[in-house]
C-alpha atoms as a PDB file:
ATOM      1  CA  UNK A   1     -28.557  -4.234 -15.870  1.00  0.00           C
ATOM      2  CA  UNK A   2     -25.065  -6.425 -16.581  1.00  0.00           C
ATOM      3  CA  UNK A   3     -25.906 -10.511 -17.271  1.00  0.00           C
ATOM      4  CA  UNK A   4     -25.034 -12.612 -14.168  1.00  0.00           C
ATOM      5  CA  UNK A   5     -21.238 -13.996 -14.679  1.00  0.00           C
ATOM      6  CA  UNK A   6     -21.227 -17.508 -16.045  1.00  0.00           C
ATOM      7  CA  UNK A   7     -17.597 -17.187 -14.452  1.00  0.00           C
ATOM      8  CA  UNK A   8     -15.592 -15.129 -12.020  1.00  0.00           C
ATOM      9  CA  UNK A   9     -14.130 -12.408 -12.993  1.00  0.00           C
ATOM     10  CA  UNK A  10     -10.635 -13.754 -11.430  1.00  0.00           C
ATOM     11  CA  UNK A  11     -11.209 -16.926 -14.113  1.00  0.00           C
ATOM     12  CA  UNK A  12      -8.789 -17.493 -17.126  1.00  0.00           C
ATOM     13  CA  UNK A  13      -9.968 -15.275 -20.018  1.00  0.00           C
ATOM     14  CA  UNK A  14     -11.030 -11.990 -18.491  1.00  0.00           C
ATOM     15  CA  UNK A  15      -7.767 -10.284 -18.730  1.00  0.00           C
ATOM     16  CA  UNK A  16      -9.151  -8.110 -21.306  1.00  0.00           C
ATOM     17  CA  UNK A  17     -11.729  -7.008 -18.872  1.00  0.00           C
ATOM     18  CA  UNK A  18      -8.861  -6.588 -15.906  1.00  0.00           C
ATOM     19  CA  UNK A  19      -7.164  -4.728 -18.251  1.00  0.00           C
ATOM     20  CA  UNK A  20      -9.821  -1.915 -18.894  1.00  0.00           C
ATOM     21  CA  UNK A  21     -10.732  -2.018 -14.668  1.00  0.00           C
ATOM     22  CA  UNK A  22      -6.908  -1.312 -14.118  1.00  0.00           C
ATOM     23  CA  UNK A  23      -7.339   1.832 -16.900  1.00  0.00           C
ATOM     24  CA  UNK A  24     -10.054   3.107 -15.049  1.00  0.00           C
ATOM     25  CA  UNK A  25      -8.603   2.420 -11.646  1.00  0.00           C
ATOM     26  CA  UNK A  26      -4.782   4.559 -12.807  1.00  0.00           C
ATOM     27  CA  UNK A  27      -6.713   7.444 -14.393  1.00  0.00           C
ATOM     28  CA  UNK A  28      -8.949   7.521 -11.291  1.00  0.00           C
ATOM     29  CA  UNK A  29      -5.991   8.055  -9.129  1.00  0.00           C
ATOM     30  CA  UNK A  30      -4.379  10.379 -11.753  1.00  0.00           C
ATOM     31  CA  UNK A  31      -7.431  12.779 -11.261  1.00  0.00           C
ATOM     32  CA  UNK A  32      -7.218  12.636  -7.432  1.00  0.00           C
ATOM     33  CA  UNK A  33      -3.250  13.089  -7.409  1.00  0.00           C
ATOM     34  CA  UNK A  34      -4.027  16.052  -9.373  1.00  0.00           C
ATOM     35  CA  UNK A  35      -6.521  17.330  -7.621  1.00  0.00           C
ATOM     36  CA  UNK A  36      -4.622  17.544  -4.476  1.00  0.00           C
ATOM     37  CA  UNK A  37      -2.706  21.527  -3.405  1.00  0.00           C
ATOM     38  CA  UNK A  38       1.087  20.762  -2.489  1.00  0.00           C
ATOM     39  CA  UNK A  39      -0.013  21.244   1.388  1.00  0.00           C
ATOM     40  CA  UNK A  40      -2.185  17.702   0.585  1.00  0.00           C
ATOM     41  CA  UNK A  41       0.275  15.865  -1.288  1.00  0.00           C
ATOM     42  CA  UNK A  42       2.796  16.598   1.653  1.00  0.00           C
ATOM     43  CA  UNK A  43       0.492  15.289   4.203  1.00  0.00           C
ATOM     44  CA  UNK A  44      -0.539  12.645   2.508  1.00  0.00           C
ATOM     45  CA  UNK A  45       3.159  11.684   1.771  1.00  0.00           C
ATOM     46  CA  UNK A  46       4.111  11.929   5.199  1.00  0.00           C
ATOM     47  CA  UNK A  47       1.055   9.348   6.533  1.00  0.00           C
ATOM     48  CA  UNK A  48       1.793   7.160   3.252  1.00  0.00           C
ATOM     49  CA  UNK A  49       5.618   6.907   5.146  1.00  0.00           C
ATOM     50  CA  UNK A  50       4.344   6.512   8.253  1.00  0.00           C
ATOM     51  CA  UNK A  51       2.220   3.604   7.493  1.00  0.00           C
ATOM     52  CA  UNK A  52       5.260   1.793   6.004  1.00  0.00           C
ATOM     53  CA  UNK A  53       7.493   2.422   8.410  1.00  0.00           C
ATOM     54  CA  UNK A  54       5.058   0.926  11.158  1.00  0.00           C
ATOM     55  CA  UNK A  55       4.270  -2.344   8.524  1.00  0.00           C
ATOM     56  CA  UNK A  56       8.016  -2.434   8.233  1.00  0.00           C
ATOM     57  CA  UNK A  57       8.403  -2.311  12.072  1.00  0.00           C
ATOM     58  CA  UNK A  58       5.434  -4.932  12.756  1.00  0.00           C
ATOM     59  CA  UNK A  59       6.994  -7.014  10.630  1.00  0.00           C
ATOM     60  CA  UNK A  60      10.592  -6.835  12.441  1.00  0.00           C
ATOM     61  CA  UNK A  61       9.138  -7.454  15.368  1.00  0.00           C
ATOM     62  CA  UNK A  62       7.139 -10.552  14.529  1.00  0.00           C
ATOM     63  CA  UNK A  63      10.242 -12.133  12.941  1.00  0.00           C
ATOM     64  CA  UNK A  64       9.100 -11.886   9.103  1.00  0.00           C
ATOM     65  CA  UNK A  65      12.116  -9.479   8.361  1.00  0.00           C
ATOM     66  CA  UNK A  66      15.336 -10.160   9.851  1.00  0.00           C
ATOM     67  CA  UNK A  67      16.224  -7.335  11.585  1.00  0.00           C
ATOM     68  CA  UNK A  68      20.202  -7.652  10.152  1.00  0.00           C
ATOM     69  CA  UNK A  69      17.969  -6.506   6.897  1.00  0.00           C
ATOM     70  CA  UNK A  70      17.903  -2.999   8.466  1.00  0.00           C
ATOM     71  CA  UNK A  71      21.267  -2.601   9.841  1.00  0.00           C
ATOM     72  CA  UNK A  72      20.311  -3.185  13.268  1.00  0.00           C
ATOM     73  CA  UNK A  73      22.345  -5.428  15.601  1.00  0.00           C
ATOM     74  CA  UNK A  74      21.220  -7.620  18.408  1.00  0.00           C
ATOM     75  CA  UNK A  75      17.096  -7.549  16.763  1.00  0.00           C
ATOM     76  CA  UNK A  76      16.954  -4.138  17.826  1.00  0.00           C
ATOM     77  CA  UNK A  77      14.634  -2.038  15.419  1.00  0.00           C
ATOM     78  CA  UNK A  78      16.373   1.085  13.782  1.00  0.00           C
ATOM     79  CA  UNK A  79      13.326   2.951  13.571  1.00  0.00           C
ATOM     80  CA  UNK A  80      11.322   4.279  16.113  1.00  0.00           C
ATOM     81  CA  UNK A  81       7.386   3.293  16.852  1.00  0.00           C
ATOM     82  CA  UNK A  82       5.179   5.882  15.902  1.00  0.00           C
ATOM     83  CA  UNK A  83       2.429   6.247  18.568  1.00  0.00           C
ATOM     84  CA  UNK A  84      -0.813   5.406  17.490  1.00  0.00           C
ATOM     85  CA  UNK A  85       0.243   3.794  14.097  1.00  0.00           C
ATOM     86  CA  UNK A  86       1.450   0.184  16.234  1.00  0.00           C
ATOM     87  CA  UNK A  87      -1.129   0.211  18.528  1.00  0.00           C
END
């Protein structure tokens, strides 16, 4: 069992530590990416878009992006709300 932290782990001087989580985190998703049939990666593409898109349109609308950003005139949203995703 792993000693109790005399500091957290977010604490000056545990980069070296961050540094081997983030390995194990990348080659964790590299197994997963690979592990997925072209079907899956499409799919999983297509909700990774839709989830921006919806941020990017939350965002519009609460006033954190100006809309002129987008090409939109008058603070209308280019995009259209995807049902479900805004709710």
């Amino acid at each position: 069992m792993p000693e109790p932290r005399s500091r957290p782990l977010l604490a000056t001087g545990n980069e070296a530590e961050w540094a081997e989580i983030n390995r194990e985190k990348a080659e964790y998703h590299r197994r997963a990416a690979r592990a997925l049939t072209p079907a899956q990666r499409i799919e999983l593409g297509q909700k990774l878009s839709q989830q921006a898109m919806s941020l990017l349109a939350v965002s519009v609308r609460a006033g954190h992006v100006p809309s002129r950003e987008l090409g939109a005139s008058h603070g209308e949203l280019p995009i259209e709300p995807i049902p479900g995703v805004d709710d």
